[in-house]
Protein backbone atom coordinates (compact mmCIF):
# COMPACT_ATOMS: atom_id res chain seq x y z
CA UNK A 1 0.00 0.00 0.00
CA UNK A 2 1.47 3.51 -0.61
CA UNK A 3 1.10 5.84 2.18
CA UNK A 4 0.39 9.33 1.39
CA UNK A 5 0.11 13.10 2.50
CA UNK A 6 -3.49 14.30 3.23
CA UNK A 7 -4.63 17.77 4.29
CA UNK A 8 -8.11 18.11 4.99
CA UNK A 9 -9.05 21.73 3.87
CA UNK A 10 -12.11 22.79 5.35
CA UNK A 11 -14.22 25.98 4.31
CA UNK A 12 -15.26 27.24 7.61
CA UNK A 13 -17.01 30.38 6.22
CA UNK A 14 -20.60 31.53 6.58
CA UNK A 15 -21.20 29.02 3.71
CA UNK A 16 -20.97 25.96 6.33
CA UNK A 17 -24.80 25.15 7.25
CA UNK A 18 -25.27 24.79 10.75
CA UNK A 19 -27.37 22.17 10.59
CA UNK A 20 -24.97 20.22 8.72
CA UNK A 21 -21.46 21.32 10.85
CA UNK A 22 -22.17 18.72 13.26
CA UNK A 23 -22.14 16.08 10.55
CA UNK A 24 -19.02 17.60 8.87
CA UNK A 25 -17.13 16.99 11.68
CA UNK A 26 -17.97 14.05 12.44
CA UNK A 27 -16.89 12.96 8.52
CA UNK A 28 -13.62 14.57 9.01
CA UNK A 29 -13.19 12.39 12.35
CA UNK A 30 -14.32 9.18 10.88
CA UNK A 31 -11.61 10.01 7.93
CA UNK A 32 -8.53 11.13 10.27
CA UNK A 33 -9.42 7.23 11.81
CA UNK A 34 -9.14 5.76 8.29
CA UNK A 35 -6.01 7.02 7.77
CA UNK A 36 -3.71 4.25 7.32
CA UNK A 37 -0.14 3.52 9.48
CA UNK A 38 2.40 5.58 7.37
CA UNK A 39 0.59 8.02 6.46
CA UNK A 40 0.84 11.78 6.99
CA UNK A 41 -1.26 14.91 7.85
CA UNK A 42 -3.11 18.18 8.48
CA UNK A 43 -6.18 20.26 9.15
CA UNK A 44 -6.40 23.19 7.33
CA UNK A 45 -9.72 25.53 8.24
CA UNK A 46 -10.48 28.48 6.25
CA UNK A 47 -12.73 31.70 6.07
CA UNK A 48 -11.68 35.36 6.12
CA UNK A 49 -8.52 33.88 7.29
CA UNK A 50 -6.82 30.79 7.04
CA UNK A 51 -4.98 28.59 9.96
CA UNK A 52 -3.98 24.64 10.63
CA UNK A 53 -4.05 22.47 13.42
CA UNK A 54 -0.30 21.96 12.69
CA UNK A 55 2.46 24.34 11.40
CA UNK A 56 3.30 21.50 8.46
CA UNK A 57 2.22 18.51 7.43
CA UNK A 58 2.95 15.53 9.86
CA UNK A 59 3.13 11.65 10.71
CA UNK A 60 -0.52 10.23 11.49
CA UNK A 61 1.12 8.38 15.03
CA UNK A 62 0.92 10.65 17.84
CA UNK A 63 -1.16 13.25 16.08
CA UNK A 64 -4.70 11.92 15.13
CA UNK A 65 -6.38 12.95 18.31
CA UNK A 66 -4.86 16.88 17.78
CA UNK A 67 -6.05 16.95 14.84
CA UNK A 68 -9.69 15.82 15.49
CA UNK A 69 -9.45 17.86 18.92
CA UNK A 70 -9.24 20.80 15.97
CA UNK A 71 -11.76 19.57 13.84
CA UNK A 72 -14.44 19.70 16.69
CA UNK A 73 -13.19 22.52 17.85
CA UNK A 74 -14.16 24.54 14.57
CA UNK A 75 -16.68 27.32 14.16
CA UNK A 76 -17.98 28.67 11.21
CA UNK A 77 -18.47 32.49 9.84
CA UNK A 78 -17.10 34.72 8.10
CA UNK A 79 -16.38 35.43 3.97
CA UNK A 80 -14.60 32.31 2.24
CA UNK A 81 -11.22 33.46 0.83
CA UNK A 82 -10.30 30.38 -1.22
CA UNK A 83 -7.15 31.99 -3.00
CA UNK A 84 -5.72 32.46 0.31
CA UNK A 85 -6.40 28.62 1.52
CA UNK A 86 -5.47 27.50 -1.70
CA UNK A 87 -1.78 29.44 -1.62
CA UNK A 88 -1.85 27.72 1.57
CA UNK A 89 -1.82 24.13 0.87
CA UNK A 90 0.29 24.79 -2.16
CA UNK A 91 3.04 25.81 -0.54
CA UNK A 92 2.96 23.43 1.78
CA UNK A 93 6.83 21.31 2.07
CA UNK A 94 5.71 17.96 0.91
CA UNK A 95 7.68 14.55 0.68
CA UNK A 96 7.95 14.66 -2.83
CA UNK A 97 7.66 10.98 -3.15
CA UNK A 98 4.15 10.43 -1.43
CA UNK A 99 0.80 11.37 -3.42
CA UNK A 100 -0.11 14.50 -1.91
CA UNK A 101 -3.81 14.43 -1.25
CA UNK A 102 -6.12 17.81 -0.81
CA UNK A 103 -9.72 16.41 0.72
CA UNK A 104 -11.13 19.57 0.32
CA UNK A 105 -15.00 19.85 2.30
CA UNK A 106 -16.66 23.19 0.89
CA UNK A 107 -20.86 23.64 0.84
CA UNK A 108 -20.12 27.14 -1.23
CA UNK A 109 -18.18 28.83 -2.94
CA UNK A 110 -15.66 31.93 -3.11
CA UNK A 111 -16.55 35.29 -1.76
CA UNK A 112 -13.52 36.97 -0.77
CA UNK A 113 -10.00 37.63 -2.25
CA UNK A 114 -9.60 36.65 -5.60
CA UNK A 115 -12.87 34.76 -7.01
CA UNK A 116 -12.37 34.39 -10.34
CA UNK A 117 -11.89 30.61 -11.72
CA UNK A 118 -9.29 30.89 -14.14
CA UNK A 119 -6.81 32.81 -11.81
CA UNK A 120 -7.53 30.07 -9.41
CA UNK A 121 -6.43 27.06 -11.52
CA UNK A 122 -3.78 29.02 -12.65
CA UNK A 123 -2.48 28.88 -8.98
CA UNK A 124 -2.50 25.23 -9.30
CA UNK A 125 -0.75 24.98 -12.65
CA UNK A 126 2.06 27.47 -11.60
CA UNK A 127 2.84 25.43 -8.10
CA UNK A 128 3.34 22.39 -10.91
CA UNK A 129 3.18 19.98 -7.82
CA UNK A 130 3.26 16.88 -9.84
CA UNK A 131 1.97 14.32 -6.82
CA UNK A 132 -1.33 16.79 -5.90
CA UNK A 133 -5.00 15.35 -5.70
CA UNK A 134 -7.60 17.41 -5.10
CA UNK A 135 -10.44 15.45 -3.88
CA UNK A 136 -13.44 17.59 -3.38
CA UNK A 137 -16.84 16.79 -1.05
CA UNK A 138 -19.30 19.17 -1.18
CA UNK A 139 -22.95 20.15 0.08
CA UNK A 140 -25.37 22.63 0.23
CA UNK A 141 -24.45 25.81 -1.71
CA UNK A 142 -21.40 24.22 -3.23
CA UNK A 143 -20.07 26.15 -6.41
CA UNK A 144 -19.95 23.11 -8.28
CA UNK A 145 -18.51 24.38 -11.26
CA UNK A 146 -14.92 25.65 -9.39
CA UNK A 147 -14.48 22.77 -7.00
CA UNK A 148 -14.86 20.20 -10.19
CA UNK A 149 -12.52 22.32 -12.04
CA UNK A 150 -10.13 22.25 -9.63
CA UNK A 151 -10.15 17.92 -8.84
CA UNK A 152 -10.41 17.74 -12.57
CA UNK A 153 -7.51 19.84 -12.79
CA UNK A 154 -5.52 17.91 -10.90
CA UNK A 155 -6.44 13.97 -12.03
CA UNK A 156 -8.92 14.08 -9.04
CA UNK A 157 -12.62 14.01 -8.24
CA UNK A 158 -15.65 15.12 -6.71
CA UNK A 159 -18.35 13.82 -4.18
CA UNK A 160 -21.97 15.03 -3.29
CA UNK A 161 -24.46 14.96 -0.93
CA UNK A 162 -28.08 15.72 -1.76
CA UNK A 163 -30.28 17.16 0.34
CA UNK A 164 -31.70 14.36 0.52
CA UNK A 165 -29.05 11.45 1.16
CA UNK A 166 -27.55 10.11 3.97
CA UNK A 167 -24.67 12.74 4.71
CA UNK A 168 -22.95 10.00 7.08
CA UNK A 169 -22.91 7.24 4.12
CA UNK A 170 -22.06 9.44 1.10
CA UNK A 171 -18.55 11.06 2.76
CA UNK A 172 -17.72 7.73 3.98
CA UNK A 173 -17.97 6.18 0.41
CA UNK A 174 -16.24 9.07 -0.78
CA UNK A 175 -12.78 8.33 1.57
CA UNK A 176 -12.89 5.22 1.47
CA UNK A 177 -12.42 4.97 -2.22
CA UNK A 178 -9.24 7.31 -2.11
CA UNK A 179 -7.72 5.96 1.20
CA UNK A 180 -6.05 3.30 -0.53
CA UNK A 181 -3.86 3.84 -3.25
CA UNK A 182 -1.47 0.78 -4.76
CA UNK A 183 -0.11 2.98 -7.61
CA UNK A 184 0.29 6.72 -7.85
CA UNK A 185 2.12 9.10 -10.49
CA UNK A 186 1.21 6.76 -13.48
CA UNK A 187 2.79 6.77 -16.72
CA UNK A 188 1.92 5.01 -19.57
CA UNK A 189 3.68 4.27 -22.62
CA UNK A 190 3.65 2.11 -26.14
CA UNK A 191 6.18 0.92 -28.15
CA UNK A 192 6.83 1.25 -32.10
CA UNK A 193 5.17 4.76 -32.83
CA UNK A 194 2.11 3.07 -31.64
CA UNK A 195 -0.29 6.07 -31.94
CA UNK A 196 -3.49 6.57 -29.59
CA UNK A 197 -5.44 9.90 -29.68
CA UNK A 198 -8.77 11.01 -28.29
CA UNK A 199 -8.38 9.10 -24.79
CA UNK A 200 -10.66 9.43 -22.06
CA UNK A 201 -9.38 10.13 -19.14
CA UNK A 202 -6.55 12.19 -21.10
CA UNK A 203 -3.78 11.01 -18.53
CA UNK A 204 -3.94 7.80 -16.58
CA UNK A 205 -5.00 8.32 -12.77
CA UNK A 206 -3.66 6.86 -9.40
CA UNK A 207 -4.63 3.05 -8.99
CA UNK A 208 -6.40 2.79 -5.69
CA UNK A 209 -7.16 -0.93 -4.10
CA UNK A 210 -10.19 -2.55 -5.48
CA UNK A 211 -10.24 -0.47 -8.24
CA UNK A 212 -9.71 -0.49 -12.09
CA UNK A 213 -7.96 1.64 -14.23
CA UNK A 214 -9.74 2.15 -17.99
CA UNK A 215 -8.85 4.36 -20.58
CA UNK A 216 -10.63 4.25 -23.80
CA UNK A 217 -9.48 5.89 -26.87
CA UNK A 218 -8.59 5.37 -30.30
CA UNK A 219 -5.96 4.15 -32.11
CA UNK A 220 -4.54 4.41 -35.93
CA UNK A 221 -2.54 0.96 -36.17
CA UNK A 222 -3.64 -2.32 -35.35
CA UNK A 223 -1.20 -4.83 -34.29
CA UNK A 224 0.49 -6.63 -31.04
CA UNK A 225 1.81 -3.62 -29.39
CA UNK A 226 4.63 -3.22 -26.38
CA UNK A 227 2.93 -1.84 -23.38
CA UNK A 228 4.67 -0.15 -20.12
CA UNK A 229 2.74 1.60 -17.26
CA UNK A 230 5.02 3.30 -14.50
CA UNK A 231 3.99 4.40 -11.37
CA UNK A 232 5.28 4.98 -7.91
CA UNK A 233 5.13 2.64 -4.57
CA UNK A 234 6.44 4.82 -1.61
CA UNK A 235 10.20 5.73 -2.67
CA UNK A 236 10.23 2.98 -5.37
CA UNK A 237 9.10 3.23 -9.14
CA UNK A 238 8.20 0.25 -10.81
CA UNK A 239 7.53 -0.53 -14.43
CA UNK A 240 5.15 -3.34 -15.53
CA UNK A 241 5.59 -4.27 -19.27
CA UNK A 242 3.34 -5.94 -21.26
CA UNK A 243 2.37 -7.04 -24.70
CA UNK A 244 -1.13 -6.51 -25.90
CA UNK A 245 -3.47 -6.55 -29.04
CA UNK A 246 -4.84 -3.64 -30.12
CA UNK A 247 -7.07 -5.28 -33.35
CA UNK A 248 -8.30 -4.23 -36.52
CA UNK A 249 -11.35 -5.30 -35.88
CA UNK A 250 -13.14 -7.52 -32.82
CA UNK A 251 -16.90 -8.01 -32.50
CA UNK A 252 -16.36 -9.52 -28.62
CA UNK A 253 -16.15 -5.78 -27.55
CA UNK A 254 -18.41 -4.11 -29.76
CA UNK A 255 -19.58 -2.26 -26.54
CA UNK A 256 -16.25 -0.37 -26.49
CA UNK A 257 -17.05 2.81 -28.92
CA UNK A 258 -20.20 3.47 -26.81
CA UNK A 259 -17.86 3.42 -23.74
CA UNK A 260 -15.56 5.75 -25.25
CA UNK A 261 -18.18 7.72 -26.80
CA UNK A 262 -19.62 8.47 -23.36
CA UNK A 263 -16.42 9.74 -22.22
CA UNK A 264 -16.04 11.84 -24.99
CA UNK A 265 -19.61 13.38 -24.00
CA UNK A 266 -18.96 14.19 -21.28
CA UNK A 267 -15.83 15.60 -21.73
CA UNK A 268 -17.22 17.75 -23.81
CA UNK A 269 -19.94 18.66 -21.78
CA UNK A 270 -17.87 19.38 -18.42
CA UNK A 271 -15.96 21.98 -20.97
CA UNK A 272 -18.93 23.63 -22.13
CA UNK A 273 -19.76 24.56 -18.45
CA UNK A 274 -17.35 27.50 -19.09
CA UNK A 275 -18.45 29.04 -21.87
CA UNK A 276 -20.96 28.07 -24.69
CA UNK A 277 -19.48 26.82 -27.91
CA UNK A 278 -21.78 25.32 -30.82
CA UNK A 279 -18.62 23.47 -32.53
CA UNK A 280 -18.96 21.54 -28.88
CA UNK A 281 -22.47 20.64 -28.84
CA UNK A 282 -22.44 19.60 -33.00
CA UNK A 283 -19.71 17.36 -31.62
CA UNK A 284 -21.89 15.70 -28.21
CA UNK A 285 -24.72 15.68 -31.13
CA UNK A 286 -22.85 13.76 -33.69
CA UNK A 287 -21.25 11.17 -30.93
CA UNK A 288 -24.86 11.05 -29.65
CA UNK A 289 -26.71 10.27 -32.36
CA UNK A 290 -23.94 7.85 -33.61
CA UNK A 291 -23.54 5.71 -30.47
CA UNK A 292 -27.46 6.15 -29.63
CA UNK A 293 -26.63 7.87 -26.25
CA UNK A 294 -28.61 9.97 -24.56
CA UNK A 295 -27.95 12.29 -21.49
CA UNK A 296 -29.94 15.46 -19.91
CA UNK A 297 -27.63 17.23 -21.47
CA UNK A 298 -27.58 15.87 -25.53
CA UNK A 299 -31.03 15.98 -24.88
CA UNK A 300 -31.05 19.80 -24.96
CA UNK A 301 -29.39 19.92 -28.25
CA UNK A 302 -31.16 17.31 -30.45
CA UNK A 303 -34.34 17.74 -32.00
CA UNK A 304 -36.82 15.49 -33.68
CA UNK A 305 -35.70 16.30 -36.97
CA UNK A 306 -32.18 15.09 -36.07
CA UNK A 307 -33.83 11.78 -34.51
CA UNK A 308 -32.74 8.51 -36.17
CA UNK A 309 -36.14 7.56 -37.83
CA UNK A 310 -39.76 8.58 -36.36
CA UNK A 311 -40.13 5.21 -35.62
CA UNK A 312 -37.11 4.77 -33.49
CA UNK A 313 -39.15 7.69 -31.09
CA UNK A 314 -38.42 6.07 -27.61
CA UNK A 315 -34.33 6.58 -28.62
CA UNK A 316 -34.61 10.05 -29.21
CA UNK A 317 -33.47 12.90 -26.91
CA UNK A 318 -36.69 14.37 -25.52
CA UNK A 319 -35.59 16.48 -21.87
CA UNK A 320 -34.78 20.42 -23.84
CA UNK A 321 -35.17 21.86 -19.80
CA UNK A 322 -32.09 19.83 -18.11
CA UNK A 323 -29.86 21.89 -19.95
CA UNK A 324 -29.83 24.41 -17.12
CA UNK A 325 -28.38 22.25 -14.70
CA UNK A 326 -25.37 22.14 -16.66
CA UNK A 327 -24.63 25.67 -16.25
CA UNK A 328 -26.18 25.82 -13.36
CA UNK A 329 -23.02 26.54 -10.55
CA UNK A 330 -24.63 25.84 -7.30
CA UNK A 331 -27.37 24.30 -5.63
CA UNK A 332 -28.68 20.60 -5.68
CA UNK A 333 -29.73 20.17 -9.60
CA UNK A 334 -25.56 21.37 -10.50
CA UNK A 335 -24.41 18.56 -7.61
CA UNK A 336 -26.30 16.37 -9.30
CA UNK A 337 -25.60 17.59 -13.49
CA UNK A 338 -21.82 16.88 -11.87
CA UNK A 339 -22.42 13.17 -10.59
CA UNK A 340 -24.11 12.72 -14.31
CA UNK A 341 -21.38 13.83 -15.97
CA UNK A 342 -18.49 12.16 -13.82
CA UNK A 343 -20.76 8.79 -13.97
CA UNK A 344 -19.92 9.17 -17.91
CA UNK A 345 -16.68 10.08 -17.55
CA UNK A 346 -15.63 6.86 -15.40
CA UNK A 347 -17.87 4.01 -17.11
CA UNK A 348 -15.81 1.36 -17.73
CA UNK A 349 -17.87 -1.79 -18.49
CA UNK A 350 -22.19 -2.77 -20.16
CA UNK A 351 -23.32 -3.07 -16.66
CA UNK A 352 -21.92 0.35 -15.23
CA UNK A 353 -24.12 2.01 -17.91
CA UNK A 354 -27.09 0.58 -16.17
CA UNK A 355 -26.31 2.96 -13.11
CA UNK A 356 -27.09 5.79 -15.87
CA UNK A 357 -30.69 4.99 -16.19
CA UNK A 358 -32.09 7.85 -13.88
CA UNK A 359 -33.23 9.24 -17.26
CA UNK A 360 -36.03 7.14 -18.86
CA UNK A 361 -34.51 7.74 -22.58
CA UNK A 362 -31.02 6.72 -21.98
CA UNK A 363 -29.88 3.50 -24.03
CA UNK A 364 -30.10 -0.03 -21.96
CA UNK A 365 -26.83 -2.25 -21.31
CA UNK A 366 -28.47 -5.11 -22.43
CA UNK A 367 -26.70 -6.88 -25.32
CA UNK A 368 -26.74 -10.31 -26.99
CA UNK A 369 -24.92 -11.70 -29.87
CA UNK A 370 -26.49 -12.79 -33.19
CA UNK A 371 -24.70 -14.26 -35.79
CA UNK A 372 -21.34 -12.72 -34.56
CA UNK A 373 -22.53 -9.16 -33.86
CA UNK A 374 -23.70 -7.70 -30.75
CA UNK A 375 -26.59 -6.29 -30.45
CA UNK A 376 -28.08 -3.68 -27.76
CA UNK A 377 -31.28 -2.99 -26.52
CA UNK A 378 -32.30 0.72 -26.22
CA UNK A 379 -34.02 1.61 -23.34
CA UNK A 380 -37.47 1.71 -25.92
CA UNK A 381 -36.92 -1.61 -26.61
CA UNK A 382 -35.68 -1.41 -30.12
CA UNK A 383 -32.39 -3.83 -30.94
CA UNK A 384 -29.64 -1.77 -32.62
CA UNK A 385 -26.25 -3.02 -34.18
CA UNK A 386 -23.20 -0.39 -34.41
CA UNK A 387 -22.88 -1.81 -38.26
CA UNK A 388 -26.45 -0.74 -39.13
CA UNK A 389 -26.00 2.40 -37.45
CA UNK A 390 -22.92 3.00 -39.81
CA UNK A 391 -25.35 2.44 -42.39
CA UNK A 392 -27.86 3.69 -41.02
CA UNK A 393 -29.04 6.43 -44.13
CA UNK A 394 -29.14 3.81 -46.40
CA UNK A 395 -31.10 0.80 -44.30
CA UNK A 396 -33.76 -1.01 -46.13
CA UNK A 397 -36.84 -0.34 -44.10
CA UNK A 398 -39.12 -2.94 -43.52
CA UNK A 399 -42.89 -2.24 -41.64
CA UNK A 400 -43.19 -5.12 -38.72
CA UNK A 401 -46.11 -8.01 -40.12
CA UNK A 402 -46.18 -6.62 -43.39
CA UNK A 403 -45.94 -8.74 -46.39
CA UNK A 404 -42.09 -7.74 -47.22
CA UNK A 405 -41.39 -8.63 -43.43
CA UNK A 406 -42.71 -12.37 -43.68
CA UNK A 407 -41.43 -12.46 -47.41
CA UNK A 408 -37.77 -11.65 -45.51
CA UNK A 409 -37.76 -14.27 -43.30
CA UNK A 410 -39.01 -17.59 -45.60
CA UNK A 411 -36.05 -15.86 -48.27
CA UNK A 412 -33.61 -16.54 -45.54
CA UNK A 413 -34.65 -18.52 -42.38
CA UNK A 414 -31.86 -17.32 -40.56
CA UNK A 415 -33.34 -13.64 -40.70
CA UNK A 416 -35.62 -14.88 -37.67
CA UNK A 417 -32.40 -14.82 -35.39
CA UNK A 418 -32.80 -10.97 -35.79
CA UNK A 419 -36.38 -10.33 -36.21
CA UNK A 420 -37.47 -12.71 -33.33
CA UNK A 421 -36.02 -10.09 -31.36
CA UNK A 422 -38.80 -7.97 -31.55
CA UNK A 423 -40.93 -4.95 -33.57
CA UNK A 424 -37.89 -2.58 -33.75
CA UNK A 425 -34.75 -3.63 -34.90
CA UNK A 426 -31.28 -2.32 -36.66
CA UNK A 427 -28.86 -4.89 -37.60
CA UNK A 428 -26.60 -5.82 -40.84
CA UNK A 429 -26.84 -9.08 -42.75
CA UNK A 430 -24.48 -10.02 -45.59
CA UNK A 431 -23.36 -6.39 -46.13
CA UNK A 432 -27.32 -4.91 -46.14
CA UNK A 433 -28.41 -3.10 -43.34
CA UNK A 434 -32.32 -3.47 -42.60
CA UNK A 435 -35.05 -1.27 -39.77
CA UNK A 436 -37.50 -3.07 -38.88
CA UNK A 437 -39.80 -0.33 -37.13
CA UNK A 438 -43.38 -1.19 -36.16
CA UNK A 439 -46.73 1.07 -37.78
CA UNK A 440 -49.77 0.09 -36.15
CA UNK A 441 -51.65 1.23 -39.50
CA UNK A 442 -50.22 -1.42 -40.97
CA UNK A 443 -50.33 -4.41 -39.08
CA UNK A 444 -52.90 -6.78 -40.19
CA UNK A 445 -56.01 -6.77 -37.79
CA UNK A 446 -57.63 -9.74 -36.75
CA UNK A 447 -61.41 -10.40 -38.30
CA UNK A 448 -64.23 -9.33 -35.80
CA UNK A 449 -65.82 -11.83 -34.49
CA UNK A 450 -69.22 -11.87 -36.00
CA UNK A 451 -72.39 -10.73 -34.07
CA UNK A 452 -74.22 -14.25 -33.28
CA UNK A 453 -77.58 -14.79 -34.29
C-alpha cells in the first residue's frame, strides 16, 4: 500500500450550514481514523482567514487525536477566501515521493479575495506539484462548477451529498475509495510509434485498491503492441511491461465505442460549463446520435428532426429543460448535473451504464450476440447493431407483419435470429443493413368476431 500526504481543507465560512457542521465533523473524524499507518497529515480551516491544526504537514502516530481535537473545535463564519487557503496548501513542504492528497469539504463557494476561476487554476498549474490530488466533497451551496474544475484539474474528483441522502454514508464512500492507493504518479507508454489519440481520461490516474484503471481511446494501427505503465510505490518506481493486441477489428467488444463515446460526451460537456461553444455541442450531437446515447444534457441539443427515424421515437433525446443544470453553478440540480457527468466520464464496463438509467430515454446495457454481432437494446426496446448504425441512411426499411417482413424471413430462415427479437430492430446481414420499425396502421387486424344470431 502507498502511504500518502493528506490535508483536509475545510471551508469554515458563513457558507458551512449549521445544521450540517455537526455532521461535517464528524466525517472529518471518521476520515482522520481511516487514515492508514504511514501516512501523513493536516487540518487546514479556512474563512476570512486561514490557519492549521499543525504548522506543516505531519506523521498520522501521535497526532490523530490533535487533529480531530481541531476539527471539533471549529466554528464557522465569516467570507470564504479560497485563493488564500489554496496558496496555503500549495506551498505546503511535501515529501515529494508520497501522493499528496487535498480532501477539500466546501458547501459554497468563493466570496472573498480573488474569485475568479481561471486565476484560481492558474495557482494550481504554476505550483506544478506533480503528486497533488484534489479530492473535493461538497454540500449545500457548493459552487460546483470551481471545486470540479479544480479535482479535474488535478487527475482528481468530486463527491456530493443531496439534500436528501444520507450525509454520514455518502462522505464515507467518498474516503474510502481514495484511502487506498497501490499505484500513484502513473505513466503510460507504447512501443513502435504506436499512436493513440482522443483518450478518455486524457492522462492515466492513481490506482487505488479494489479499483480499475480504464482508458478508452482510439488508435490508428492495429497490431500486437509493447505496453509499459510506471507508477510509484512509496520511494520505489516500478515498471510493468506488457504485450497486448490492439485489433483491426473484434466483434467480442463491440460495446467499447459506446464506452468511449460516453467519455467523450462528457468531456465535452464538463468543458462547455465554461463558456458556450456550438462546434462543442455539434460534436456531443454527432457522438450522440452515432452511439445512440442519450444524457440530460444531448437531450437539450437534439431535436426530432435530427432523430434517427420517427419510428425509433423512444431513442430520441426528448428532456430540452435539463440543460440548465449544466450551467447551473450551485445548488442541488448542478451537484447532481456533476455526478451525471463524472458517472460518464468513469464508465468502464455494459453493466456500469445501467447505473445511468435515472433518465427514462437513456440507451439499456443489455446486449446479446447474433450471428457474430452484438446487439443492444435501447431503453425503448428497439435492438440496434453499431454496423447498421454505420449504415444507417441507407437501411432497407421494412414495416413489422407486413408482407415484405414475412417475405424476408421464408427468403432466408436465418433472418428470424434478428427479427425474433422484436418490432424494432437495426442490424446488418451479408453487407445490407435493414429497420425493422413497427406502424400500427399497418399491421394486419384480426377479423371481428361476427355478431351471433
Amino acid at each position: 500500500m502507498v502511504n500518502k500526504e493528506v490535508v483536509f481543507l475545510l471551508d469554515m465560512s458563513e457558507n458551512m450550514p449549521a445544521a450540517q457542521l455537526a455532521d461535517m465533523k464528524k466525517s472529518v473524524c471518521s476520515w482522520i481514523d481511516m487514515l492508514r499507518k504511514g501516512d501523513r497529515l493536516n487540518v487546514v480551516a479556512y474563512n476570512t482567514v486561514t490557519a492549521a491544526a499543525f504548522p506543516e504537514i505531519v506523521p498520522l502516530e501521535g497526532n490523530a487525536q490533535k487533529a480531530k481535537d481541531y476539527v471539533n473545535a471549529l466554528s464557522s463564519g465569516g467570507k470564504s477566501n479560497t485563493e488564500a487557503a489554496l496558496k496555503y496548501i500549495l506551498s505546503a513542504k511535501t515529501q515529494r515521493v508520497l501522493p499528496y492528497y487535498v480532501v477539500w469539504v466546501t458547501a459554497g463557494g468563493a466570496t472573498a479575495g480573488n474569485t475568479d476561476q481561471d486565476d484560481l487554476v492558474d495557482l494550481i498549474q504554476i505550483a506544478n506539484l506533480k503528486t497533488l490530488r484534489i479530492y473535493g466533497f461538497g454540500f449545500g451551496e457548493t459552487d460546483v462548477h470551481l471545486l470540479d474544475r479544480m479535482s479535474w484539474f488535478t487527475q482528481g474528483y468530486t463527491r456530493y451529498a443531496l439534500p436528501n441522502e444520507d450525509f454520514d454514508k455518502k462522505s464515507t464512500e467518498f474516503f474510502s475509495t481514495i484511502n487506498a492507493p497501490v499505484l500513484n504518479n502513473l505513466q503510460l507508454y507504447f512501443s513502435d510509434g504506436f499512436e493513440t489519440k482522443e483518450s478518455f481520461p486524457r492522462k492515466p490516474e492513481n490506482f487505488f485498491k479494489g479499483k480499475k484503471m480504464t482508458l478508452a481511446g482510439r488508435y490508428k494501427k492495429a497490431g500486437e503492441i509493447n505496453v509499459s505503465l510506471i507508477g510509484d510505490v512509496n520511494e520505489k518506481m516500478n515498471r510493468y511491461n506488457f504485450k497486448t493486441p490492439f485489433p483491426d477489428n473484434d466483434t467480442r467488444y463491440g460495446f467499447v465505442p459506446r464506452l468511449w463515446a460516453m467519455r467523450a460526451m462528457a468531456t465535452k460537456a464538463s468543458e462547455l460549463r465554461k463558456e458556450e461553444d456550438e462546434d462543442l455541442q455539434d460534436e456531443i450531437v454527432e457522438l450522440a446520435q452515432e452511439h445512440l446515447i442519450s444524457t440530460p444534457y444531448t437531450d437539450y441539443w437534439v431535436n426530432e428532426e435530427q432523430s434517427y427515424s420517427k419510428e425509433f421515437a423512444s431513442t430520441t433525446f426528448t428532456a430540452p429543460d435539463k440543460h440548465a443544470d449544466l450551467t447551473q453553478a450551485n445548488g442541488a440540480a448542478a451537484m447532481a448535473a456533476s455526478r451525471t457527468l463524472y458517472n460518464l466520464l468513469t464508465v468502464d464496463n455494459p453493466k456500469q451504464l445501467e447505473l445511468l438509467q435515472a433518465n427514462p430515454e437513456s440507451v439499456s446495457t443489455d446486449n446479446i450476440v447474433v450471428q457474430g454481432k452484438v446487439m443492444y437494446k435501447t431503453s425503448g426496446g428497439a435492438w440496434v447493431s453499431d454496423k447498421a448504425l454505420q449504415k444507417r441512411s441507407s437501411l432497407k426499411r421494412i414495416a413489422f407483419a407486413t408482407k415484405e417482413y414475412y417475405d424476408l424471413v421464408t427468403s432466408d430462415r436465418t433472418f428470424a435470429e434478428f427479427l425474433r427479437l422484436g418490432r424494432k430492430i437495426m442490424f446488418e446481414k451479408g453487407g445490407t443493413g435493414y429497420e425493422i420499425y413497427e406502424d400500427p396502421e399497418l399491421i394486419p387486424k384480426p377479423p371481428k368476431d361476427e355478431p351471433k344470431k
